[in-house]
Protein backbone atom coordinates (compact mmCIF):
# COMPACT_ATOMS: atom_id res chain seq x y z
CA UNK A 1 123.38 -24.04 -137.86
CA UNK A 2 120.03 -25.50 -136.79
CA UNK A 3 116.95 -24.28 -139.64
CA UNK A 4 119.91 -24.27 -142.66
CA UNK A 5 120.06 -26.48 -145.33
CA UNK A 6 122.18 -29.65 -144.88
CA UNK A 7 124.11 -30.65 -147.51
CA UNK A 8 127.13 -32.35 -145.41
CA UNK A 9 127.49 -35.40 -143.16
CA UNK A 10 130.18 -35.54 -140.27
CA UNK A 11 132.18 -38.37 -138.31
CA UNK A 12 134.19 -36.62 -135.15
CA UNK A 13 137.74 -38.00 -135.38
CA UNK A 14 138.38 -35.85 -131.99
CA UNK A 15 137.46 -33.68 -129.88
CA UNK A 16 133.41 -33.21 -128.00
CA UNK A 17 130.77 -31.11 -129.88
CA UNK A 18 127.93 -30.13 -128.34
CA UNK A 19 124.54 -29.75 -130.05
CA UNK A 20 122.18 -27.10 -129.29
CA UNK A 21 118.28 -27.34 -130.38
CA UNK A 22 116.20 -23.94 -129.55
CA UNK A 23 119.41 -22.30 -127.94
CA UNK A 24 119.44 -25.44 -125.63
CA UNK A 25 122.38 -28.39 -125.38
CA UNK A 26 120.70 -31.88 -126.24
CA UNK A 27 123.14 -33.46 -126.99
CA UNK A 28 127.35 -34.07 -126.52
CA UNK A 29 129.00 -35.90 -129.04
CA UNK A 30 132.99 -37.26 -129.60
CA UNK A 31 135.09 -38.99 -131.47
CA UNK A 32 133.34 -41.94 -133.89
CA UNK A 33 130.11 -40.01 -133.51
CA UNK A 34 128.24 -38.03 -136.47
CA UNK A 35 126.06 -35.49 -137.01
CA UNK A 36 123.82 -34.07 -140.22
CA UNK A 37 122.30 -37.12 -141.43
CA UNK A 38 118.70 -35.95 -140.38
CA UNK A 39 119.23 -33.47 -143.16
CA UNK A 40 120.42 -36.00 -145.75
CA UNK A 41 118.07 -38.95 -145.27
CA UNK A 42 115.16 -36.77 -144.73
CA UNK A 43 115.60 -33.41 -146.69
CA UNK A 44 114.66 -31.74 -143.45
CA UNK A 45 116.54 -28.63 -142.56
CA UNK A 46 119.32 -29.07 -139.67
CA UNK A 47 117.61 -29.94 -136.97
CA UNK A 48 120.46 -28.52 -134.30
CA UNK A 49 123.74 -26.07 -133.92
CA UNK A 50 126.80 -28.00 -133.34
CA UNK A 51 129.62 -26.37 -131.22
CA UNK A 52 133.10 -27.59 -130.30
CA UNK A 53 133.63 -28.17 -126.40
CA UNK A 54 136.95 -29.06 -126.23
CA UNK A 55 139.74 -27.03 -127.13
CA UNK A 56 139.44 -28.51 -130.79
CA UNK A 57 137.87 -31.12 -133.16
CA UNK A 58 138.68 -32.89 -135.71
CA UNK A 59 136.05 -34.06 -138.00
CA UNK A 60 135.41 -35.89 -141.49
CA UNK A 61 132.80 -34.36 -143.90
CA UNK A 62 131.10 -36.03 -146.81
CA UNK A 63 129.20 -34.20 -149.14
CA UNK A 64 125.42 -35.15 -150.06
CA UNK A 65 126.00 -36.79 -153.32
CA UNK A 66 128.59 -38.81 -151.50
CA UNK A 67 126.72 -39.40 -148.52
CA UNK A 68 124.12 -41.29 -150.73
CA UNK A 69 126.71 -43.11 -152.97
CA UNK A 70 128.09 -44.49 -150.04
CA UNK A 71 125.13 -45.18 -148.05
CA UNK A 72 122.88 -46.31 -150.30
CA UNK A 73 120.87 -49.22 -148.92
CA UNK A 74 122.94 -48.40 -145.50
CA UNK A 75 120.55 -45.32 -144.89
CA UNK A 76 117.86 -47.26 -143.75
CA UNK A 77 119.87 -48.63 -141.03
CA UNK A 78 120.87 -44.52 -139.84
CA UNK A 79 116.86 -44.10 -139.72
CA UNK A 80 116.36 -46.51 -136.92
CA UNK A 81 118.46 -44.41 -134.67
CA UNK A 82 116.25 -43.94 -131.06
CA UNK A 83 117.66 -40.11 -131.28
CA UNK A 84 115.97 -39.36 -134.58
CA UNK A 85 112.41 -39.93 -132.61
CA UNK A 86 113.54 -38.70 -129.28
CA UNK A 87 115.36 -35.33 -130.28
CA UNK A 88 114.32 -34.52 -133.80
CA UNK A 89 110.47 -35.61 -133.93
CA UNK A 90 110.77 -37.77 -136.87
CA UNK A 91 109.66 -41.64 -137.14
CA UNK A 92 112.00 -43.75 -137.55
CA UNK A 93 110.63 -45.59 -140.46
CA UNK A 94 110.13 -41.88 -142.28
C-alpha cells in the first residue's frame, strides 16, 4: 500500500496489476513485470498501491535481505529505469 514500508520485491508470473499513486492508476503491469524495488534500492516508502485486474495473479516475492543478496551489483542497473524519474520523482543515479 503506497506510504508503507517496503520490505518485499515482486515478479508477476500472471495475471495484470494495476498501480495506483494518489488514488490514481499510473501504471498496468503483467506477467515478467515487478514492482517494490523503489522501496528496496532507495529506502523510500512504497511509492504506489498495487491491485489485481484480472481475475487473479500470480506473483514471486523476495524478501529485502534477499533482494540485495541477489542483486547486489545488479541494483544499479534497476535504478536506470525511465519510470523511477517519470512516476516516482527520484533520479535515476540516486
Amino acid at each position: 500500500t503506497q506510504g508503507d514500508v517496503g520490505q518485499d520485491f515482486f515478479v508477476i508470473e500472471s495475471g495484470k496489476v494495476q498501480c495506483i499513486k494518489d488514488g490514481k492508476p499510473v501504471l498496468e503491469l503483467c506477467s515478467g513485470d515487478y514492482f517494490g524495488e523503489i522501496a528496496l534500492l532507495y529506502n523510500q516508502p512504497r511509492q504506489a498501491s498495487v491491485t489485481v485486474e484480472s481475475d487473479s495473479a500470480t506473483v514471486l516475492a523476495i524478501d529485502r535481505k534477499t533482494f540485495q543478496r541477489l542483486m547486489g551489483p545488479l541494483g544499479d542497473i534497476l535504478r536506470r529505469n525511465p519510470l523511477h524519474q517519470e512516476y516516482i520523482g527520484l533520479s535515476a543515479t540516486a
